[in-house]
N, C-alpha and C. Protein backbone atom coordinates (compact mmCIF):
# COMPACT_ATOMS: atom_id res chain seq x y z
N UNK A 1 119.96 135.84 105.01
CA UNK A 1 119.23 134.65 105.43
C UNK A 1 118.02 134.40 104.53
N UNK A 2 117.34 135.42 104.07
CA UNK A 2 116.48 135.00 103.59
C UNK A 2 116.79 134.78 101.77
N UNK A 3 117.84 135.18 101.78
CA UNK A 3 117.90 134.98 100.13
C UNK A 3 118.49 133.15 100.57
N UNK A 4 118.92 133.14 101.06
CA UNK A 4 119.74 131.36 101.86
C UNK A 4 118.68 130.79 101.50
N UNK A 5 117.44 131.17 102.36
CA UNK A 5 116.29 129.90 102.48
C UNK A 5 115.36 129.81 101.18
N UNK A 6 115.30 131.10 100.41
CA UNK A 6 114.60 130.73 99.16
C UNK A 6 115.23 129.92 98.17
N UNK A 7 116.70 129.97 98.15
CA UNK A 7 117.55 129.28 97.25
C UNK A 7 117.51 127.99 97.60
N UNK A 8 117.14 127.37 99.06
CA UNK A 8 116.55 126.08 99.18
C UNK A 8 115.47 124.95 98.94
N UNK A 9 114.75 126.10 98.57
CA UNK A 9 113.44 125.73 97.95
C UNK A 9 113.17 125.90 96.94
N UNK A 10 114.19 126.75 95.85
CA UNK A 10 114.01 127.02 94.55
C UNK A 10 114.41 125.77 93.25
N UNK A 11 113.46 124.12 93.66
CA UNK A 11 113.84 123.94 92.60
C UNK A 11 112.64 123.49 91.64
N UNK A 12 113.08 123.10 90.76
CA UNK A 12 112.06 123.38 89.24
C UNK A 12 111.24 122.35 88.74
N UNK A 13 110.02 122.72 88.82
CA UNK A 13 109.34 120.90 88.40
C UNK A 13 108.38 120.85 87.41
N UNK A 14 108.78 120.05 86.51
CA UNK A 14 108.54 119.40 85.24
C UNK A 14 106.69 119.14 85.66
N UNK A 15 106.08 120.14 84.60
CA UNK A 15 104.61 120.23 84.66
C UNK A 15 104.06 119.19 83.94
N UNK A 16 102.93 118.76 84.34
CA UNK A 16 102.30 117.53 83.29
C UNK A 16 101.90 117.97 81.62
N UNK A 17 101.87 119.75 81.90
CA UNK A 17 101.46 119.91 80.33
C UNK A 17 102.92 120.07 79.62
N UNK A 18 103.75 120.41 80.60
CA UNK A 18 105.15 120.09 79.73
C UNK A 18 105.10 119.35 79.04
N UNK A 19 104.93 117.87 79.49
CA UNK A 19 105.48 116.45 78.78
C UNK A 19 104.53 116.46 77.90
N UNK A 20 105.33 115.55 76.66
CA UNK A 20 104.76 116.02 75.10
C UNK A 20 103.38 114.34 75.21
N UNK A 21 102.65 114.29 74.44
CA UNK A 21 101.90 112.90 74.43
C UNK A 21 102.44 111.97 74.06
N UNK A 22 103.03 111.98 73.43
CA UNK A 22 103.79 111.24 72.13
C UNK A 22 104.84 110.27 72.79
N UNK A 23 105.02 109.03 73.15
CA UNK A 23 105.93 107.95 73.52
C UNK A 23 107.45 108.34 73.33
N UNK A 24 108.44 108.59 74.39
CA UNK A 24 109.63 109.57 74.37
C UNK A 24 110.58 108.31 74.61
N UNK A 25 111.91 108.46 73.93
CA UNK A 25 112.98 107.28 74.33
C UNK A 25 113.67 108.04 76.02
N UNK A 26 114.33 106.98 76.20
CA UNK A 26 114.93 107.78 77.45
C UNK A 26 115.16 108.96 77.20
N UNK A 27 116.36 108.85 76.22
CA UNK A 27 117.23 110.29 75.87
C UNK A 27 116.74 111.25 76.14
N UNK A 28 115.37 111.46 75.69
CA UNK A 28 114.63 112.41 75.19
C UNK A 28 113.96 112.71 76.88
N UNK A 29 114.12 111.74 77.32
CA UNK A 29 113.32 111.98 79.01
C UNK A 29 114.13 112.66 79.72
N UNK A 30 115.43 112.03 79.51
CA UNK A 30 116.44 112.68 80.50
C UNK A 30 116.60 114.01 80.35
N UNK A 31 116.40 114.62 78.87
CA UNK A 31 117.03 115.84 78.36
C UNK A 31 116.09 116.85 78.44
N UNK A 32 114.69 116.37 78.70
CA UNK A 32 113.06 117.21 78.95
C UNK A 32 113.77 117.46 80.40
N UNK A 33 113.62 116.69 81.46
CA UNK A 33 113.90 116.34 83.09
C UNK A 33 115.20 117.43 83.31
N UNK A 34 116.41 117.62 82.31
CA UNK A 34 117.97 118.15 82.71
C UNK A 34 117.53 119.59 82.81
N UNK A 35 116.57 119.86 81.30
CA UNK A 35 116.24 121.49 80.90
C UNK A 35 115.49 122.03 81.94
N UNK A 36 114.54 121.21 82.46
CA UNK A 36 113.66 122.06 83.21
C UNK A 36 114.53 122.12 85.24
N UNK A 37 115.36 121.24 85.34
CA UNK A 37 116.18 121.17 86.41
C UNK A 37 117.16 122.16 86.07
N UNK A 38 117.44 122.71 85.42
CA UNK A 38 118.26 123.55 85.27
C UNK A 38 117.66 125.55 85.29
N UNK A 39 116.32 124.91 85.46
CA UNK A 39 115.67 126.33 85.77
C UNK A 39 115.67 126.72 87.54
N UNK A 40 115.98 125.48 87.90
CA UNK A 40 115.60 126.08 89.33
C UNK A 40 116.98 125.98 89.97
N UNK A 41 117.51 125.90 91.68
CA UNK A 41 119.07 126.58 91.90
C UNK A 41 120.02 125.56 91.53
N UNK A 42 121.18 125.81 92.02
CA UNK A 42 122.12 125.65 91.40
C UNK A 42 122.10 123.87 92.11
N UNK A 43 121.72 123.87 93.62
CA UNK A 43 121.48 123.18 94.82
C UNK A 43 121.00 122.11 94.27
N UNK A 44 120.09 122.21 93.51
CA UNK A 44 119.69 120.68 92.87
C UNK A 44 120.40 120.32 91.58
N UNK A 45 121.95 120.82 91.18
CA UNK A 45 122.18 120.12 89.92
C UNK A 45 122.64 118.48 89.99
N UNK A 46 122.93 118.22 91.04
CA UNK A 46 123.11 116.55 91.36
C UNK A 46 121.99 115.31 91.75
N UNK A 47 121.06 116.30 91.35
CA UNK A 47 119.40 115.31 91.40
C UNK A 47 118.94 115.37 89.81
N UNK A 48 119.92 114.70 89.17
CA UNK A 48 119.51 114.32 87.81
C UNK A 48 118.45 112.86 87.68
N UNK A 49 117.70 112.72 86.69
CA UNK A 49 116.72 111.93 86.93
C UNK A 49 117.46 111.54 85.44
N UNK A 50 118.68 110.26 85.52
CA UNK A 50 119.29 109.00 84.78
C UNK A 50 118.59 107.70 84.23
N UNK A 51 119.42 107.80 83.53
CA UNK A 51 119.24 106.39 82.58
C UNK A 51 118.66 104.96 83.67
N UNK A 52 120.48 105.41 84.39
CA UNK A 52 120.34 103.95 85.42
C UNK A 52 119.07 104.23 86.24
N UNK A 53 118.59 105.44 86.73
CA UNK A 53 117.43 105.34 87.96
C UNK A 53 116.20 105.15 87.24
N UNK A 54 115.88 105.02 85.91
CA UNK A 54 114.70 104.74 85.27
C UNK A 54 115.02 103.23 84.70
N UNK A 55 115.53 102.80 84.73
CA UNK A 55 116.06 101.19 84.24
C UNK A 55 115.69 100.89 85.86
N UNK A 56 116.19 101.02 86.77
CA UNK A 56 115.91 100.69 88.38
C UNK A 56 114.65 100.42 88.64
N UNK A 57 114.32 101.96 88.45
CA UNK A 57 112.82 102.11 88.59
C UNK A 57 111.44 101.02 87.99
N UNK A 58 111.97 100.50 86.53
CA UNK A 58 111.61 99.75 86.03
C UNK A 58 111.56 98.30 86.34
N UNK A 59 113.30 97.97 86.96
CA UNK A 59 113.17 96.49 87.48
C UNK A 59 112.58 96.26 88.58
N UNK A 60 112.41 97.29 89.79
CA UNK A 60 111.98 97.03 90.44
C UNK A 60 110.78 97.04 90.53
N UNK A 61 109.95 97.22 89.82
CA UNK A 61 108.17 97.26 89.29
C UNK A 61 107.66 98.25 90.08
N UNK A 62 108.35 99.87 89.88
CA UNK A 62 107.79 100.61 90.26
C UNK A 62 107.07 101.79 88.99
N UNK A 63 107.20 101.01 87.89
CA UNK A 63 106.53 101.67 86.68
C UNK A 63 105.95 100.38 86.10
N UNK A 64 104.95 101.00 85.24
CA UNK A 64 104.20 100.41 85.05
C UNK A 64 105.12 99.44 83.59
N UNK A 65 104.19 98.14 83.13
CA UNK A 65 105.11 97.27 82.48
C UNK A 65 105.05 97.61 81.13
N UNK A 66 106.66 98.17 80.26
CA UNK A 66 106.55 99.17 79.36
C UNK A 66 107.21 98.12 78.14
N UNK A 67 106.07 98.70 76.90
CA UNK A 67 106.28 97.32 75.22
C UNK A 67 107.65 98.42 74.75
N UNK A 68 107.98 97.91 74.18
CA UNK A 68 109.71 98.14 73.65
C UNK A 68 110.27 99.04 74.21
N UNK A 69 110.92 100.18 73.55
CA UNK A 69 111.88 101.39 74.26
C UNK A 69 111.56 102.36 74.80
N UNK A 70 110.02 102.84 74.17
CA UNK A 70 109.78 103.84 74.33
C UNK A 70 108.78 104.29 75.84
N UNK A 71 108.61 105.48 76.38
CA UNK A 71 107.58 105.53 77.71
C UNK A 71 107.15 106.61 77.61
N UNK A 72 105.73 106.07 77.97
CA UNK A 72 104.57 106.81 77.54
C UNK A 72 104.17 108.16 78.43
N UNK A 73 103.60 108.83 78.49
CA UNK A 73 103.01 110.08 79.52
C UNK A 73 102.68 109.51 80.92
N UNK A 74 102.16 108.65 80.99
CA UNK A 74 101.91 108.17 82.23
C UNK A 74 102.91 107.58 82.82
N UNK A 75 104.32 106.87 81.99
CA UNK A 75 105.34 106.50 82.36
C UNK A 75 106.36 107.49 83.54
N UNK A 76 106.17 108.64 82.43
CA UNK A 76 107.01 109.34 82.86
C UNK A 76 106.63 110.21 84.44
N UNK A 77 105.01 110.20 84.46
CA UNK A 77 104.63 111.11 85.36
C UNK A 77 105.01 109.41 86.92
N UNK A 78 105.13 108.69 86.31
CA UNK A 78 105.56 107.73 87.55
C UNK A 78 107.06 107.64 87.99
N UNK A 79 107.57 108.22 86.97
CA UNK A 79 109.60 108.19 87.59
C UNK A 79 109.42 109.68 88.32
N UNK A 80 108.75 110.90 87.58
CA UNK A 80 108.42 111.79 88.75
C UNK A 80 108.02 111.79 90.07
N UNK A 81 106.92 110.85 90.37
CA UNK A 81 106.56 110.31 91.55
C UNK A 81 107.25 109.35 92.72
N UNK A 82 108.21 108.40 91.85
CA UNK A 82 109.08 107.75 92.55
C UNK A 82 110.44 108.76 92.62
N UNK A 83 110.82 110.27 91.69
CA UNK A 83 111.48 110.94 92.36
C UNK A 83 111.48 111.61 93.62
N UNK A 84 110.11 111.74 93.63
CA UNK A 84 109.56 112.90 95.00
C UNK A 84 110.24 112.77 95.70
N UNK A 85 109.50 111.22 96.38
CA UNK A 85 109.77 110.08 97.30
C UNK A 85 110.91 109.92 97.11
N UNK A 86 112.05 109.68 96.44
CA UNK A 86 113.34 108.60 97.49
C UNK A 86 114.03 109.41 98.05
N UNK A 87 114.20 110.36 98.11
CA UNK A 87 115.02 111.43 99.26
C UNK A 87 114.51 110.90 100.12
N UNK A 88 113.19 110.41 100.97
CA UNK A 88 112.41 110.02 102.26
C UNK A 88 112.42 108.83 101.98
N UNK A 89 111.63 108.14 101.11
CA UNK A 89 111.31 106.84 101.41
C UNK A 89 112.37 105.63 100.69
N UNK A 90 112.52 104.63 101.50
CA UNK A 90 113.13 103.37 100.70
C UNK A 90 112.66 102.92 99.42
N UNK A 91 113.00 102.30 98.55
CA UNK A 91 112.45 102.01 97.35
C UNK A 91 111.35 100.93 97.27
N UNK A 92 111.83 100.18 98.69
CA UNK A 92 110.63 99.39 99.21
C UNK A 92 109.48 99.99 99.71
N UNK A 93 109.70 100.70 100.19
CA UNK A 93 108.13 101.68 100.90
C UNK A 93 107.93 102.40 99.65
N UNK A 94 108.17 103.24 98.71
CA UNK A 94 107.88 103.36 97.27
C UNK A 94 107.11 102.56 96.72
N UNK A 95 107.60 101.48 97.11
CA UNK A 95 107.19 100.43 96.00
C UNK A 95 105.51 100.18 96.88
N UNK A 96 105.50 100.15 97.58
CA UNK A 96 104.24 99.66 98.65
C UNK A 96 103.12 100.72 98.37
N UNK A 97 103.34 102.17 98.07
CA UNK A 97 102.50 103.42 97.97
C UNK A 97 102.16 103.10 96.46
N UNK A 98 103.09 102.63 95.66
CA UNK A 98 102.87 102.88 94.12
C UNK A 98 101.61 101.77 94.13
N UNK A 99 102.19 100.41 94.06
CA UNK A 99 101.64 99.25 94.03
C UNK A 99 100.29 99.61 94.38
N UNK A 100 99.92 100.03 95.47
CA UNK A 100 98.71 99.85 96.00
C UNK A 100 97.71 101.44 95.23
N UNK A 101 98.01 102.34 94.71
CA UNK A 101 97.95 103.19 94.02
C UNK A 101 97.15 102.83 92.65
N UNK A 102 97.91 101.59 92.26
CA UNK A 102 98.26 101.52 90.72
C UNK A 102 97.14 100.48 90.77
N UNK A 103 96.45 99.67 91.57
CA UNK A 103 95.69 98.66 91.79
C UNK A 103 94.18 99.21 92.09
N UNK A 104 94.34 100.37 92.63
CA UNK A 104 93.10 100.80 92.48
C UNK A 104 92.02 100.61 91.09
N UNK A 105 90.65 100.17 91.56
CA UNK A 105 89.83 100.16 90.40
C UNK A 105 89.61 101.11 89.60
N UNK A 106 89.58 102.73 89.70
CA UNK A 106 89.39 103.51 89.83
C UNK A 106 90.88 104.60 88.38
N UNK A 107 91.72 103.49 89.01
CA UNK A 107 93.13 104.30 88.62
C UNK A 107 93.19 103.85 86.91
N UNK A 108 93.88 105.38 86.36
CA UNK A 108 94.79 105.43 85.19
C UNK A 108 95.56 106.53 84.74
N UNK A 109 95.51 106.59 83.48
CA UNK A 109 96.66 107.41 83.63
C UNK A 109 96.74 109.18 83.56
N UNK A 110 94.71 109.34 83.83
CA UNK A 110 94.07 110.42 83.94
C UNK A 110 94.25 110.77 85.48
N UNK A 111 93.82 110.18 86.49
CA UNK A 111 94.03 109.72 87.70
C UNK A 111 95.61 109.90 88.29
N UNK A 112 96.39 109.58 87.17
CA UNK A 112 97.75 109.77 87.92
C UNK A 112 98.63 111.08 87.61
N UNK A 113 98.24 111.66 86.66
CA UNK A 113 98.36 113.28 85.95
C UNK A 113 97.31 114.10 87.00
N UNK A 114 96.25 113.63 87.59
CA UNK A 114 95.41 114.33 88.30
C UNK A 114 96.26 114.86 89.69
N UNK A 115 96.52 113.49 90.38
CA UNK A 115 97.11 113.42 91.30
C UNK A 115 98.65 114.48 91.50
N UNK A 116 99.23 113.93 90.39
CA UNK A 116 100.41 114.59 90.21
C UNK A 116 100.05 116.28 90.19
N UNK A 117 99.85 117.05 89.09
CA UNK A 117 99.09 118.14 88.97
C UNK A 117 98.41 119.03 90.38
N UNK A 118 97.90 118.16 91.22
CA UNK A 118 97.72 118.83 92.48
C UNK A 118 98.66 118.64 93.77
N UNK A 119 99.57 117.94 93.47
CA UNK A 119 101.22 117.56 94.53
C UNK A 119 101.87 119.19 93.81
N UNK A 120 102.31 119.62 92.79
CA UNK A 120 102.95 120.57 92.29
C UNK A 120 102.06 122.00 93.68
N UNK A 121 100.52 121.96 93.21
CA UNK A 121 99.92 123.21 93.49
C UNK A 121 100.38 122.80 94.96
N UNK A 122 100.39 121.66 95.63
CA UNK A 122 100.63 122.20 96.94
C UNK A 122 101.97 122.48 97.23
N UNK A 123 103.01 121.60 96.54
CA UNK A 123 104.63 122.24 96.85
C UNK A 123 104.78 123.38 96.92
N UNK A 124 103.93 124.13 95.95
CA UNK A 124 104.44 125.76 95.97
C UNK A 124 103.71 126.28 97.74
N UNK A 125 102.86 125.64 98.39
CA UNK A 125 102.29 126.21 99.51
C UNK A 125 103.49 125.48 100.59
N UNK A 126 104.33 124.26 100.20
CA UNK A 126 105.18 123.60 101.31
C UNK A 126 106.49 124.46 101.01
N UNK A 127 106.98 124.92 99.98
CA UNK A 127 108.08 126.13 100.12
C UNK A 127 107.89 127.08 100.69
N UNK A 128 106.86 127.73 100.56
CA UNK A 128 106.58 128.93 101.44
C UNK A 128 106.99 128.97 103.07
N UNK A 129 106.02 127.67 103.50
CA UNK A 129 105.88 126.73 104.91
C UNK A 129 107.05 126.58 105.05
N UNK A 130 107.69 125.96 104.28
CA UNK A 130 109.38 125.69 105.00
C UNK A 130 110.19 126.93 105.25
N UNK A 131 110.44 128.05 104.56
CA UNK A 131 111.10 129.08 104.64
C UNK A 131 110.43 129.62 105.82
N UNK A 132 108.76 129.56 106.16
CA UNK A 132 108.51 130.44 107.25
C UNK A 132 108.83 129.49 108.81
N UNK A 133 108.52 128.24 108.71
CA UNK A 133 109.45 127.28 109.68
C UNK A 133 110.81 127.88 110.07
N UNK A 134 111.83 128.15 109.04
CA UNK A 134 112.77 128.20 109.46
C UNK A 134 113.29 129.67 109.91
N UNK A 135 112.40 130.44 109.58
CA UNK A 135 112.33 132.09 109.53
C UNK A 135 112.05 131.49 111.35
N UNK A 136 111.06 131.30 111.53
CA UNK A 136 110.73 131.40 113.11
C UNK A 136 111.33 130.55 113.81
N UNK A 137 112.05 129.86 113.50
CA UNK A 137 113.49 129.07 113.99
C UNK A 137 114.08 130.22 114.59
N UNK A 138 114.44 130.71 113.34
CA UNK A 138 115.98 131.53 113.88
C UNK A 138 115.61 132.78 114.27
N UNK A 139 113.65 133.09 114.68
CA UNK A 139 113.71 134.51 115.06
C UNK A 139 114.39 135.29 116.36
N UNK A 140 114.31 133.77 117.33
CA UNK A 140 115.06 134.38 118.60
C UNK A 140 116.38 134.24 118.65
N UNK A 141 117.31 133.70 117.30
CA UNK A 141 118.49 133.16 117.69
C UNK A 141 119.61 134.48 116.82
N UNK A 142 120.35 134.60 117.16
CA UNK A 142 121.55 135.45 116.41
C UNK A 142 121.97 134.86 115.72
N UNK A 143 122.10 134.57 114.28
CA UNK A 143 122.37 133.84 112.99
C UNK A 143 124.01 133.99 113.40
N UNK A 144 124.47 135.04 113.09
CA UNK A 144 126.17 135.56 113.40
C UNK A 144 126.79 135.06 114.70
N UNK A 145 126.18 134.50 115.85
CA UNK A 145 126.74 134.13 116.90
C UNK A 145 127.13 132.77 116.40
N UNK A 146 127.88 131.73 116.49
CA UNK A 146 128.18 130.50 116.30
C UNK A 146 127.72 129.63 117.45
N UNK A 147 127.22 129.80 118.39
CA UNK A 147 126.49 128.84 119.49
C UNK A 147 125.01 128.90 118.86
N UNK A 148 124.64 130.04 118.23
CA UNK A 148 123.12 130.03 118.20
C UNK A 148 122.76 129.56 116.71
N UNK A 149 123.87 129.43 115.61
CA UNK A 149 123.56 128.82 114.47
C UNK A 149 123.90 127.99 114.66
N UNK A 150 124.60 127.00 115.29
CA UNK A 150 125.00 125.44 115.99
C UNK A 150 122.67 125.56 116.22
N UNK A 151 122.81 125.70 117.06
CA UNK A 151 121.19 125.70 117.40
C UNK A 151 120.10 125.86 116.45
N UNK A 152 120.37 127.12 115.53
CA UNK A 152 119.54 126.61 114.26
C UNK A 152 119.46 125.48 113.06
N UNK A 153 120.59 124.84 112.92
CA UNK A 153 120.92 123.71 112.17
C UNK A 153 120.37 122.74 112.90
N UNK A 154 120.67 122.18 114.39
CA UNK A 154 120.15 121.18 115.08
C UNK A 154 118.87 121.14 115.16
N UNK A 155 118.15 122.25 115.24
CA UNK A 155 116.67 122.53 115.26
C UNK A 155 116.15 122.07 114.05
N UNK A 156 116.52 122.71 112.66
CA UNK A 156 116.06 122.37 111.82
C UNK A 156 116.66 120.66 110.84
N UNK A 157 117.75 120.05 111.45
CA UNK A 157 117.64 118.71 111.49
C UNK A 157 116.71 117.95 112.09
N UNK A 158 116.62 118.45 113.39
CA UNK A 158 115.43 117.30 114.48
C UNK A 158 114.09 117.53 113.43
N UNK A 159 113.73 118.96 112.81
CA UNK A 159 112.48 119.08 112.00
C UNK A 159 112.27 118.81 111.15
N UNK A 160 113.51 118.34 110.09
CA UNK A 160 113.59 117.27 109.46
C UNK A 160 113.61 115.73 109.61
N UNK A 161 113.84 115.24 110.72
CA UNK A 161 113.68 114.31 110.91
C UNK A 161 112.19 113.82 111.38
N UNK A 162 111.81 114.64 111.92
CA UNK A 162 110.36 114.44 112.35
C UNK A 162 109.24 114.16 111.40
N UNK A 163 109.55 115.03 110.22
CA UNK A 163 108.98 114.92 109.05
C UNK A 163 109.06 113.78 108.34
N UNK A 164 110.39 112.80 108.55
CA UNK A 164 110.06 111.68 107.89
C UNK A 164 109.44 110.79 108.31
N UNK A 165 109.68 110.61 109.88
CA UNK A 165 109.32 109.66 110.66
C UNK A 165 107.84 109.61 110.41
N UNK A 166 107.57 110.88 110.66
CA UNK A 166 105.75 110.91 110.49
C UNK A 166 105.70 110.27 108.53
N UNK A 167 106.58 110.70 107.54
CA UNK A 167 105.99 109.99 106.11
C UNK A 167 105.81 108.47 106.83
N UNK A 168 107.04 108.04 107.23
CA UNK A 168 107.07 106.62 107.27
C UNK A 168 106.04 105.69 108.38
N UNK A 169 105.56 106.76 109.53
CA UNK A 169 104.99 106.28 110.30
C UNK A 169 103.42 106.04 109.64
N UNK A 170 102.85 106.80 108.89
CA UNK A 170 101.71 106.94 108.30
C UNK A 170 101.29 106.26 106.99
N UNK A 171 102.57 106.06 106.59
CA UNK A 171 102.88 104.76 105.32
C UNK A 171 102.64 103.56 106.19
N UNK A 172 103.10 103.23 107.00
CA UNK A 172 103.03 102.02 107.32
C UNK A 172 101.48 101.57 108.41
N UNK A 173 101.06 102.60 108.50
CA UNK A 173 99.86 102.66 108.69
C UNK A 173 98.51 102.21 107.74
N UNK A 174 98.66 102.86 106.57
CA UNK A 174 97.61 103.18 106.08
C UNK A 174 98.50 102.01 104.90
N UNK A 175 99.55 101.76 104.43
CA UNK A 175 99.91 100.66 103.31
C UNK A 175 100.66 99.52 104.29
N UNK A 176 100.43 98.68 105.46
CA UNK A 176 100.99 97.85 105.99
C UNK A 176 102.06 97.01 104.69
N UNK A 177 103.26 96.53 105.50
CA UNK A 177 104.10 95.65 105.28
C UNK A 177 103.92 93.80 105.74
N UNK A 178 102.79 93.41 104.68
CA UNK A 178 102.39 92.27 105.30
C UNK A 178 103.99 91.48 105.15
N UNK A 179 104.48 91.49 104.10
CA UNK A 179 105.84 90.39 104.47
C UNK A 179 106.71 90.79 105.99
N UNK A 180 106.29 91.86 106.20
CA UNK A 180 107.28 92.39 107.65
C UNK A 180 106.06 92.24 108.87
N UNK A 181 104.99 91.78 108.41
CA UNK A 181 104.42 91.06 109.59
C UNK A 181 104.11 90.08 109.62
N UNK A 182 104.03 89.51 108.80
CA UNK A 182 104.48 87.99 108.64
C UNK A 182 105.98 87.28 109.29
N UNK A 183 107.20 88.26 108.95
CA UNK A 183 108.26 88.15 109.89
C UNK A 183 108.33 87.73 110.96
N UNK A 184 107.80 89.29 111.41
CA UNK A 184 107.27 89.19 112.84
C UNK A 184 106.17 88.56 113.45
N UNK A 185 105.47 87.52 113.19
CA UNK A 185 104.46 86.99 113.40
C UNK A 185 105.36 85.32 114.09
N UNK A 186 106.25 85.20 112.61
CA UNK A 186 107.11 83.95 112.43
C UNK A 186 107.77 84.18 113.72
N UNK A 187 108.53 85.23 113.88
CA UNK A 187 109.55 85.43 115.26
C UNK A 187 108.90 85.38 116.83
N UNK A 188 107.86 85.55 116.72
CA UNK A 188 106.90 85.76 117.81
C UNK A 188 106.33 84.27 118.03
N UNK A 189 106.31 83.82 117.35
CA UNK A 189 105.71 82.01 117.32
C UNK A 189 106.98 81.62 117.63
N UNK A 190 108.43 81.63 117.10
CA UNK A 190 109.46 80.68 117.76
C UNK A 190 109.92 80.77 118.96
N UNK A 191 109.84 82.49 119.41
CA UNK A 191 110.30 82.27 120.96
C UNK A 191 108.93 82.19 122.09
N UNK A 192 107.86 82.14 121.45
CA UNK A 192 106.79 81.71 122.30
C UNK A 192 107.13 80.11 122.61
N UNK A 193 107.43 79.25 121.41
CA UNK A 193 108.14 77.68 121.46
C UNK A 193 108.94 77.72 122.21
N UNK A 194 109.81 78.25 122.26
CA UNK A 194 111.32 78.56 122.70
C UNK A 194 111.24 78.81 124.16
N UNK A 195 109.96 79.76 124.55
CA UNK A 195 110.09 79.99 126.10
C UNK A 195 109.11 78.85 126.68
N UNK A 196 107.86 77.92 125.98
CA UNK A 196 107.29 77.13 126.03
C UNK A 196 108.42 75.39 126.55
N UNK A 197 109.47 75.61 125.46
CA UNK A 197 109.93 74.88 125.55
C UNK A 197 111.20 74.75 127.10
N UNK A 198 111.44 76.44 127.14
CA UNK A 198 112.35 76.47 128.41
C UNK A 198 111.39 75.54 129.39
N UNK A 199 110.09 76.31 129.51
CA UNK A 199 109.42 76.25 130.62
C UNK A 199 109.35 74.40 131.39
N UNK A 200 108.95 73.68 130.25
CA UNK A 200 108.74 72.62 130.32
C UNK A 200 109.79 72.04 130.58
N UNK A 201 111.20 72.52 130.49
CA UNK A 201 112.62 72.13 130.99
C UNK A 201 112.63 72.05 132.33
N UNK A 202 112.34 73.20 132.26
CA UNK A 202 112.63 73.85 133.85
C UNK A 202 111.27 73.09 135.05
N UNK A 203 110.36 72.93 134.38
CA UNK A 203 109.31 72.09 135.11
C UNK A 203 109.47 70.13 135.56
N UNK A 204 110.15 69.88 134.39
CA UNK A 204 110.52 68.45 134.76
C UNK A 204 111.82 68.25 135.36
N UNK A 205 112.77 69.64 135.26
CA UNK A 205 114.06 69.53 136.47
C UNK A 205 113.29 69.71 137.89
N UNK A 206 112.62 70.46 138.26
CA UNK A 206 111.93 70.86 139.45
C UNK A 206 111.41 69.37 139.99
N UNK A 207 110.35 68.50 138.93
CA UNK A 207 109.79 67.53 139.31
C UNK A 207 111.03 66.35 139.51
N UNK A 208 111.93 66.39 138.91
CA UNK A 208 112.90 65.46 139.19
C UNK A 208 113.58 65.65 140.55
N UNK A 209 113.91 66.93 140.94
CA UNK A 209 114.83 67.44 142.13
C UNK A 209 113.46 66.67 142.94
N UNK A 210 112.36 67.11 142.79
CA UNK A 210 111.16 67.00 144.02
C UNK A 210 111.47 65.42 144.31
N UNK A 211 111.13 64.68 143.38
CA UNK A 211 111.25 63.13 143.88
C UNK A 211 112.27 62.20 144.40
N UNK A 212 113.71 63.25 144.10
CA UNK A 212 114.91 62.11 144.37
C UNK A 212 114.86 63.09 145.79
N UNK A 213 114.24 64.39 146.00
CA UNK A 213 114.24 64.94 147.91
C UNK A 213 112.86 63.82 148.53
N UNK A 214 112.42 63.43 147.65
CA UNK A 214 111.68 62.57 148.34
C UNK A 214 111.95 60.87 149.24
């Protein structure tokens, strides 16, 4: 079990002093990103960081706006950042954390190597945390019984799920979705009309019944 849970957490991440200064073509991104993914388990070899998801990344203006082929240090430390994230978040809620990130007065591309640089030092404290989560999961349960690992999987799904709800609940907190309250603002005004408008139906049938009982 415990060699299980370290091999879950064992994967490998591309340091900011890794990346070279010097403006890199994709190729050269993908093939920095493959080498150093290939240091950590076997578990992450299908989280390749592609051509197509940095072309994506790009149309959807979640990197910053890049002059011919090449992307710069700060480029790259932003397809890292929008990797973290999409296992959890939509590319729309991505896009809402970056955006508002990237707008800061404050922000560049010292600021975003900063940031990044101290997400690494704490992952190594959230692997630990997760393996000991799941260590005290299964301390009362018999791993070898099949009713009680049915129970450790469900446990540690619901604790996964909890974990996102809270990313997403706290995103939408602290980076609101004005077009999704604006939505809802719009929807809330038509059936206020809508029940406004019943009402006044239903008030001049009443006044009609009243006068022809009259």
């Amino acid at each position: 079990m415990n060699a299980l849970l370290a091999e879950a957490v064992r994967d490998a991440d591309l340091h900011p002093r890794e990346i070279p200064s010097i403006d890199l073509y994709l190729d050269q991104i993908t093939s920095l990103a493959d080498e150093k993914r290939r240091e950590g388990s076997p578990r992450f070899a299908d989280r390749a960081l592609t051509k197509t998801m940095i072309n994506n990344y790009s149309k959807d203006g979640l990197l910053s706006p890049i002059k011919g082929k090449k992307y710069s240090k700060e480029h790259i430390l932003q397809m890292l950042m929008v990797y973290e994230m999409k296992n959890t978040l939509s590319i729309g809620e991505i896009k809402r954390v970056l955006q508002n990130v990237y707008a800061l007065p404050e922000y560049d591309a010292a600021t975003l190597e900063r940031i990044y640089t101290r997400y690494l030092s704490l992952k190594d404290t959230l692997r630990a945390d997760t393996v000991h989560s799941a260590e005290a999961l299964a301390a009362d349960l018999d791993t070898e019984n099949e009713e009680d690992f049915l129970l450790m999987l469900l446990g540690l799904a619901a604790f996964s799920s909890y974990l996102k709800n809270t990313v997403q609940i706290l995103l939408e907190a602290h980076y609101p979705d004005l077009s999704e309250e604006k939505t809802r603002e719009e929807q809330e005004k038509k059936e206020a009309a809508k029940r406004q408008k019943a009402e006044q139906k239903a008030e001049k049938k009443a006044s009609k019944a009243k006068k022809e009982g009259e």
